[in-house]
Protein backbone atom coordinates (compact mmCIF):
# COMPACT_ATOMS: atom_id res chain seq x y z
CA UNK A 1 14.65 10.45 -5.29
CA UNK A 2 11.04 10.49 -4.42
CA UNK A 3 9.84 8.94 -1.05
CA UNK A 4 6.07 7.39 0.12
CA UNK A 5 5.22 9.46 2.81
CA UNK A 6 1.92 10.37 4.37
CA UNK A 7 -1.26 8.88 3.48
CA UNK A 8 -0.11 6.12 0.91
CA UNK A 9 -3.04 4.06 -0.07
CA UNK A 10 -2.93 0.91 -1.45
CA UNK A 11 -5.33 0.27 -4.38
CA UNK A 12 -8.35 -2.47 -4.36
CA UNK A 13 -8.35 -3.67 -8.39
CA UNK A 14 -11.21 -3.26 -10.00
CA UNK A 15 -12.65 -6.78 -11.61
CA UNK A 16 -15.77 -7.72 -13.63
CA UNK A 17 -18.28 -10.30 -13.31
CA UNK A 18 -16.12 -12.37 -14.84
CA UNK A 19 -12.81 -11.72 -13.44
CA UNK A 20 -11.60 -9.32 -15.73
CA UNK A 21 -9.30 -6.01 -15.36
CA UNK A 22 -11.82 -3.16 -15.66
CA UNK A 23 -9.33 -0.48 -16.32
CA UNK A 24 -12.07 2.77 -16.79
CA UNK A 25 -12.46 1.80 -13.11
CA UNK A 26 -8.98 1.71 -11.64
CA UNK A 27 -8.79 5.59 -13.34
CA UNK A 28 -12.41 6.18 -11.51
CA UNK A 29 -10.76 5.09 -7.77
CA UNK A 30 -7.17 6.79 -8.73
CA UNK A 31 -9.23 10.29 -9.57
CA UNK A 32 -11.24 9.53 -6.09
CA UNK A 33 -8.22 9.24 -3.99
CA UNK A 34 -6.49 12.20 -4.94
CA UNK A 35 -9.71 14.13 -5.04
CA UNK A 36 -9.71 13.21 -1.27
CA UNK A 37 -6.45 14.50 -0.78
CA UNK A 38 -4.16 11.00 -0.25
CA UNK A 39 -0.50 11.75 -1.15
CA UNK A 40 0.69 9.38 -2.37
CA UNK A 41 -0.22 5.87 -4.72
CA UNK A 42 0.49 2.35 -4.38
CA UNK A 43 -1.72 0.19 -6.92
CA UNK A 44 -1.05 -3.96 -7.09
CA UNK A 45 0.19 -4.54 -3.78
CA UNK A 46 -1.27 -6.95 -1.91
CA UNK A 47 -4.47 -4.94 -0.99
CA UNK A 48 -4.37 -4.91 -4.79
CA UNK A 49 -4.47 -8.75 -5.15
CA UNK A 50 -1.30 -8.75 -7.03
CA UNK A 51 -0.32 -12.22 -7.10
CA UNK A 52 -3.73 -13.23 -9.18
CA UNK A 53 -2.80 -11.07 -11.97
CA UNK A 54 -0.76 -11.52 -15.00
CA UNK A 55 2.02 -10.08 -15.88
CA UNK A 56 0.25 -8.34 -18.73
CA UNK A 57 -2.73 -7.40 -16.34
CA UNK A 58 -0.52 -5.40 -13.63
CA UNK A 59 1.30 -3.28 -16.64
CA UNK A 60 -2.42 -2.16 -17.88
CA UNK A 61 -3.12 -1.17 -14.61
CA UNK A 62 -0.07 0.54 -13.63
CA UNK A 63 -0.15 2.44 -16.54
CA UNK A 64 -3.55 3.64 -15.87
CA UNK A 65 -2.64 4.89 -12.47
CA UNK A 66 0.16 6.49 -13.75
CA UNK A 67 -1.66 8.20 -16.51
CA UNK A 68 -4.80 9.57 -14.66
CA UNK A 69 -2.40 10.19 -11.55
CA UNK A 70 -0.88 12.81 -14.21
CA UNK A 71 2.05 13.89 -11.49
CA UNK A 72 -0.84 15.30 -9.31
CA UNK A 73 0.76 12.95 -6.50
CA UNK A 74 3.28 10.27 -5.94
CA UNK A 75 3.22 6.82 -7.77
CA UNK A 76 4.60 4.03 -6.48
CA UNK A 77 4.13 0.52 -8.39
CA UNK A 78 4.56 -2.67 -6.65
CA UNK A 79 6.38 -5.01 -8.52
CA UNK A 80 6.87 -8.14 -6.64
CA UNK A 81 6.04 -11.51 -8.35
CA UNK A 82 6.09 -15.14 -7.83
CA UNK A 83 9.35 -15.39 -10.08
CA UNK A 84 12.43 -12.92 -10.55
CA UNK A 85 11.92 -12.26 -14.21
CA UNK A 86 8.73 -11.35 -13.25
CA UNK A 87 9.55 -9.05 -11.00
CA UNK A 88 12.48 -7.36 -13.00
CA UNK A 89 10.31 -7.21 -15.97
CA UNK A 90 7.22 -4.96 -14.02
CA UNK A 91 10.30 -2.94 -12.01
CA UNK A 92 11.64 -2.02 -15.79
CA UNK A 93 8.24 -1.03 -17.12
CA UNK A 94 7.19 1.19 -14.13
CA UNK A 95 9.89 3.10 -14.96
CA UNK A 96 9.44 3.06 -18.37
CA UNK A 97 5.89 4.56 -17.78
CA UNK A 98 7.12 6.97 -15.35
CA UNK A 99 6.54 5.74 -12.23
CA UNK A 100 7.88 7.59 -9.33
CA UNK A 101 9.56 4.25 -8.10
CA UNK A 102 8.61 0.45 -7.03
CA UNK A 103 7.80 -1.70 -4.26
CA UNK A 104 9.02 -5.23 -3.77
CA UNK A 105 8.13 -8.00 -1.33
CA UNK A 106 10.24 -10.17 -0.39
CA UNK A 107 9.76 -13.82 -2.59
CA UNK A 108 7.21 -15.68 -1.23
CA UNK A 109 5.65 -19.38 -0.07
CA UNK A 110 9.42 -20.78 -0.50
CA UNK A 111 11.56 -20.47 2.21
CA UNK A 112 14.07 -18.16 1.31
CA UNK A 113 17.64 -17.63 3.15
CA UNK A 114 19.20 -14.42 4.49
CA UNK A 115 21.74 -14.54 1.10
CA UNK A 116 18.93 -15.20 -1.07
CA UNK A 117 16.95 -12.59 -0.34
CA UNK A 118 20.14 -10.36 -0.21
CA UNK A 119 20.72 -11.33 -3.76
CA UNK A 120 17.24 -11.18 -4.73
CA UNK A 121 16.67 -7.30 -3.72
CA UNK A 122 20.36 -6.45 -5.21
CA UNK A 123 19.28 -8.37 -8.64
CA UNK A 124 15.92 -6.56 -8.83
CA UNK A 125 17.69 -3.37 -7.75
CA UNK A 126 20.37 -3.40 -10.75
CA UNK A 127 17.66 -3.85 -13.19
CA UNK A 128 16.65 -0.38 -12.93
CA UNK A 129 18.48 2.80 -12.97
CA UNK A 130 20.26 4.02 -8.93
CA UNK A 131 18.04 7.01 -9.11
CA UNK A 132 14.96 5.31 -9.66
CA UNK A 133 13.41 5.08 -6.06
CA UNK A 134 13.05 1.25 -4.42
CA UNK A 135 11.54 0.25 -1.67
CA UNK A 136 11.84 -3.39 0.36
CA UNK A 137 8.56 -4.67 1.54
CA UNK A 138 7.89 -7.31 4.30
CA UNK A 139 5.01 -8.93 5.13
CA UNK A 140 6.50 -12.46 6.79
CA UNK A 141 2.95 -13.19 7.88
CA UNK A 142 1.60 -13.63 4.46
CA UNK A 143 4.97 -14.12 2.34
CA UNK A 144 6.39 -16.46 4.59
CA UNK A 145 9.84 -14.61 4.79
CA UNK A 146 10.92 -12.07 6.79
CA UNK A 147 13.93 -9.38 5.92
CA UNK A 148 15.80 -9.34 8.73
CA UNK A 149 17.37 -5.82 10.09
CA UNK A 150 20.74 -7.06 9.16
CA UNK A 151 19.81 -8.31 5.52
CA UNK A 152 18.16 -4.95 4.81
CA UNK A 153 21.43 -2.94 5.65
CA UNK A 154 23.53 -4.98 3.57
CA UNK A 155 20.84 -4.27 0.72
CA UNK A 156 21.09 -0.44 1.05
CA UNK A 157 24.80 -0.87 1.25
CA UNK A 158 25.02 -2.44 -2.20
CA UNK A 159 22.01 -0.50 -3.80
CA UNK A 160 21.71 3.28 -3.79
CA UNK A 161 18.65 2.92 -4.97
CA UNK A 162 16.76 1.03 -2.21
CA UNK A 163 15.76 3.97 -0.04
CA UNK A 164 13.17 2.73 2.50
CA UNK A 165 10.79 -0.03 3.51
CA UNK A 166 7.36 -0.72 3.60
CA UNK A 167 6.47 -3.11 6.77
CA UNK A 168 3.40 -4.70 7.12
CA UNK A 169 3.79 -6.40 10.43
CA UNK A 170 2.88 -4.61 13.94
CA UNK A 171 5.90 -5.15 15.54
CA UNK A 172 7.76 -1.70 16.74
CA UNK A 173 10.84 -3.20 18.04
CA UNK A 174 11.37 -4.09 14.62
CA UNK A 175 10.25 -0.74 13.26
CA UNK A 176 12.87 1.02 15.45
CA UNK A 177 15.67 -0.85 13.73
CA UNK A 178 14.68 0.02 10.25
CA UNK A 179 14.84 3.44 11.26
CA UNK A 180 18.51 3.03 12.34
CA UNK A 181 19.53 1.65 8.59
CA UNK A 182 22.03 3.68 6.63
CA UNK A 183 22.68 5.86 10.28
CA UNK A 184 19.13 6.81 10.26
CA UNK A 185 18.84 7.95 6.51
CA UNK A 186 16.12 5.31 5.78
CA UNK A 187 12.43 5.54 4.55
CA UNK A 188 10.23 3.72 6.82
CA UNK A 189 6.74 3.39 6.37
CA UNK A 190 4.30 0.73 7.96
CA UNK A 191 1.12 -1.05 6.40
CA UNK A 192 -0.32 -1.24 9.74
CA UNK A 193 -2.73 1.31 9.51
CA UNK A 194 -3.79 1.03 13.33
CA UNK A 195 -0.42 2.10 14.38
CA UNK A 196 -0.22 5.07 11.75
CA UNK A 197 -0.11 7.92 14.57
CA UNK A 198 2.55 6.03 16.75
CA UNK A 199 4.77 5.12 13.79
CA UNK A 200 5.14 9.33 12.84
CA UNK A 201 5.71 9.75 16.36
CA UNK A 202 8.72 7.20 15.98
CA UNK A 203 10.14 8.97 12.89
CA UNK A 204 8.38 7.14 10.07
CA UNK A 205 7.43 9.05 6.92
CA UNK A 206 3.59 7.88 6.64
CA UNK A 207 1.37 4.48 6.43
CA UNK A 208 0.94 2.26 3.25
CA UNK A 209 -3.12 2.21 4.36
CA UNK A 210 -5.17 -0.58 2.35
CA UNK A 211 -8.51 1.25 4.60
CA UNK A 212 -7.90 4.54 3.32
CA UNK A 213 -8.95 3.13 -0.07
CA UNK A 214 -12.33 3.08 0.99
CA UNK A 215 -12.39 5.81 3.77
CA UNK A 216 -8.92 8.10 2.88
CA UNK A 217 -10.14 10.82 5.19
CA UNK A 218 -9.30 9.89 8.63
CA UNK A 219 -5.74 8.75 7.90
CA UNK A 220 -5.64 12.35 5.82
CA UNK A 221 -6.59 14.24 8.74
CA UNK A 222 -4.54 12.26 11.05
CA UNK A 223 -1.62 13.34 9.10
CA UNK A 224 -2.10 16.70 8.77
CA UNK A 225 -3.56 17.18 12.37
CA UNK A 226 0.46 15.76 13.21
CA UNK A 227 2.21 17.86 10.96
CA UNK A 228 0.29 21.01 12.37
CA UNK A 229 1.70 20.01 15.62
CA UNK A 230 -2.14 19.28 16.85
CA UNK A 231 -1.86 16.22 19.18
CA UNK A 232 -4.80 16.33 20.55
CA UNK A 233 -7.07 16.30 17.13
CA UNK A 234 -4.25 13.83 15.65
CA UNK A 235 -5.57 11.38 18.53
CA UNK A 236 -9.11 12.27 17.81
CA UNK A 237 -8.31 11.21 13.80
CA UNK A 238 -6.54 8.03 14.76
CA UNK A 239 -9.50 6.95 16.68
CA UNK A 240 -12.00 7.26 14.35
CA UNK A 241 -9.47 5.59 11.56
CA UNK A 242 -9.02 2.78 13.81
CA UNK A 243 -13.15 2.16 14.12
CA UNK A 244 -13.13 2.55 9.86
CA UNK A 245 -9.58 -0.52 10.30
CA UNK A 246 -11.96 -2.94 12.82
CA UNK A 247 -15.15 -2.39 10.92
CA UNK A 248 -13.22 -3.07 7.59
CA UNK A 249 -11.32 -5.96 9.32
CA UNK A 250 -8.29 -4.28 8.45
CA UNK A 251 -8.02 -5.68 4.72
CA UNK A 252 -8.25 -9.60 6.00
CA UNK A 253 -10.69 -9.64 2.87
CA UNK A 254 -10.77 -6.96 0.04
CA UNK A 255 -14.37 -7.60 -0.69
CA UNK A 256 -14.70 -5.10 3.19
CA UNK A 257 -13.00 -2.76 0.68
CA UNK A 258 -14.82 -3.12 -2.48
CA UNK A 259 -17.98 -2.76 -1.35
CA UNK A 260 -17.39 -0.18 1.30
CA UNK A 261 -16.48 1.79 -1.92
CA UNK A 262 -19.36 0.70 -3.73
CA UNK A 263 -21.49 1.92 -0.66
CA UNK A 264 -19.84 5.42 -1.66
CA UNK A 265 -20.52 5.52 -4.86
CA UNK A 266 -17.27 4.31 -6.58
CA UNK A 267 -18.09 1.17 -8.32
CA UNK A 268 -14.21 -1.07 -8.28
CA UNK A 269 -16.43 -3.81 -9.14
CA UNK A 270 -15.68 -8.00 -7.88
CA UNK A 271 -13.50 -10.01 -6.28
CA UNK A 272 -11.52 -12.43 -8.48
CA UNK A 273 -12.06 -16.05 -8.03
CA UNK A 274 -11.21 -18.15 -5.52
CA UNK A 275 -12.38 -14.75 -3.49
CA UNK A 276 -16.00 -14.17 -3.62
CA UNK A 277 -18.45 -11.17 -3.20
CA UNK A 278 -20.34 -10.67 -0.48
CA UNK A 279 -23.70 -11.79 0.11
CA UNK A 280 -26.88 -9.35 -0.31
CA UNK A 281 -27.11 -9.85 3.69
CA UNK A 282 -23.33 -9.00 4.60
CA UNK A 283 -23.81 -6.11 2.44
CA UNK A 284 -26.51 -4.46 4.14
CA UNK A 285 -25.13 -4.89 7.82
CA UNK A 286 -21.39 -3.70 6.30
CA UNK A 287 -23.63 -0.55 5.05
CA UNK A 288 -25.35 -0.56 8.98
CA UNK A 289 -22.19 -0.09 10.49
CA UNK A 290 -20.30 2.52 8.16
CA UNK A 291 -23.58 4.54 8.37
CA UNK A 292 -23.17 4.57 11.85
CA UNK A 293 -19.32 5.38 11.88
CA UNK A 294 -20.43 8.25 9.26
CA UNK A 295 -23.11 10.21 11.17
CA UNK A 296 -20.45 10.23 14.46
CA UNK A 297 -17.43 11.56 12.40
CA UNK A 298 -19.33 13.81 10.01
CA UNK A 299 -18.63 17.13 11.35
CA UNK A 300 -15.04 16.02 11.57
CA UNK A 301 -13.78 16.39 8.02
């Protein structure tokens, strides 16, 4: 079964003037990514605003990632929706369309017990085939729940298909014991793109990284600089990826994304309401300070 690893990046969607899916543009920002050498997709997470779109909405863009991807890298849809059907009815089409396998986060805003979300993951699991790849995702500090170690293992246990996590909270204590799931034979893969370099160090397989959807190259030559062995230069491509994270205020609004891309030349268009675009002024001292960050990592890449 496949597995995220490396530079995952999570996908900004692209949205008109008037809050619609602009789907020409999602295929623009896939054939950017991999054209910058990210390995692997992960459209409609949360970077992705996910929980503003319809149901309808997050199949048209799935499938358009999946299409223009074309097998050139790894897909991973996130499927996780306010309700189960929801979410069992996007985890059926991703495979339908030939997705490479799913994300889910845990259910959200309602407090949800350790059983629940036991059953939940094992309900959403069953819906699709064992060999099609799953993985958990937490983010407690925007879902309101958190997977404990414990709940997790009892999930793998029951699923063969639930292969790894994606955790979006800095905490490496907590990292550690995901590792140890299923004797060590667990996907782990953090969405805190600060700690990227630490978590390979640690044994994870790569960084769900909502920055490298504007700036991919850092986190790419982070990753390679670590598989070649090259600690020094890994360090080097860290740093600079954390100064793109702080500048970008590391996703806390995807407008930092959206126009950071725009300021490269890929148009992913507006935020969707309540989220609004930037000012004309915030614009032009975001542009300032990527300039800057541009001219002193340059000859890096």
């Amino acid at each position: 079964m496949k597995h995220l690893y490396g530079v995952t990046t999570a996908m900004v969607t692209p949205f008109d003037e008037n809050g619609r899916v602009e789907l020409d543009k999602v295929e623009n920002l896939t054939e950017f990514l991999i054209s910058k050498g990210v390995h692997c997709l992960y459209p409609l997470g949360t970077t992705g605003e996910m929980l503003r779109l319809s149901v309808h909405e997050r199949k048209a863009v799935a499938e358009s990632v999946v299409k223009k991807a074309s097998n050139r890298v790894t897909v991973f849809i996130h499927v996780g929706a306010m309700n189960q059907d929801d979410t069992i009815e996007l985890a059926k089409h991703a495979y339908e369309i030939g997705a490479d396998g799913i994300g889910v986060v845990t259910p959200a805003f309602f407090g949800a017990n350790d059983k629940e979300l036991e059953e939940y993951f094992v309900t959403v699991a069953s819906s699709v085939p064992e060999d099609f790849s799953i993985y958990l995702y937490n983010i407690p500090q925007c879902a309101a729940n958190d997977l404990k170690t414990e709940v997790a293992q009892k999930i793998v246990e029951r699923c063969k298909n639930v292969i790894g996590i994606k955790y979006s909270y800095p905490d490496f204590l907590r990292v550690n014991e995901y590792l140890n799931i299923n004797k060590g034979d667990f996907s782990v893969v953090p969405g805190a793109d600060r700690l990227f370099l630490p978590a390979l160090a640690m044994g994870c397989e790569g960084v769900v990284s909502g920055v490298s959807c504007a700036y991919p190259e850092p986190f790419v030559a982070t990753y390679n600089a670590f598989k070649e062995n090259n600690v020094e230069k890994a360090r080097k491509m860290q740093k600079i990826a954390t100064e793109y994270c702080e500048t970008l205020k590391n996703g806390s609004n995807m407008s930092y994304f959206k126009e950071a891309l725009k300021i490269r030349g890929v148009d992913v268009g507006h935020m969707r309401a309540p989220q609004i675009d930037f000012t004309a002024e915030e614009i032009d001292l975001l542009r300032l300070a990527l300039e800057d960050l541009e001219k002193q990592s340059a000859e890096l890449f």
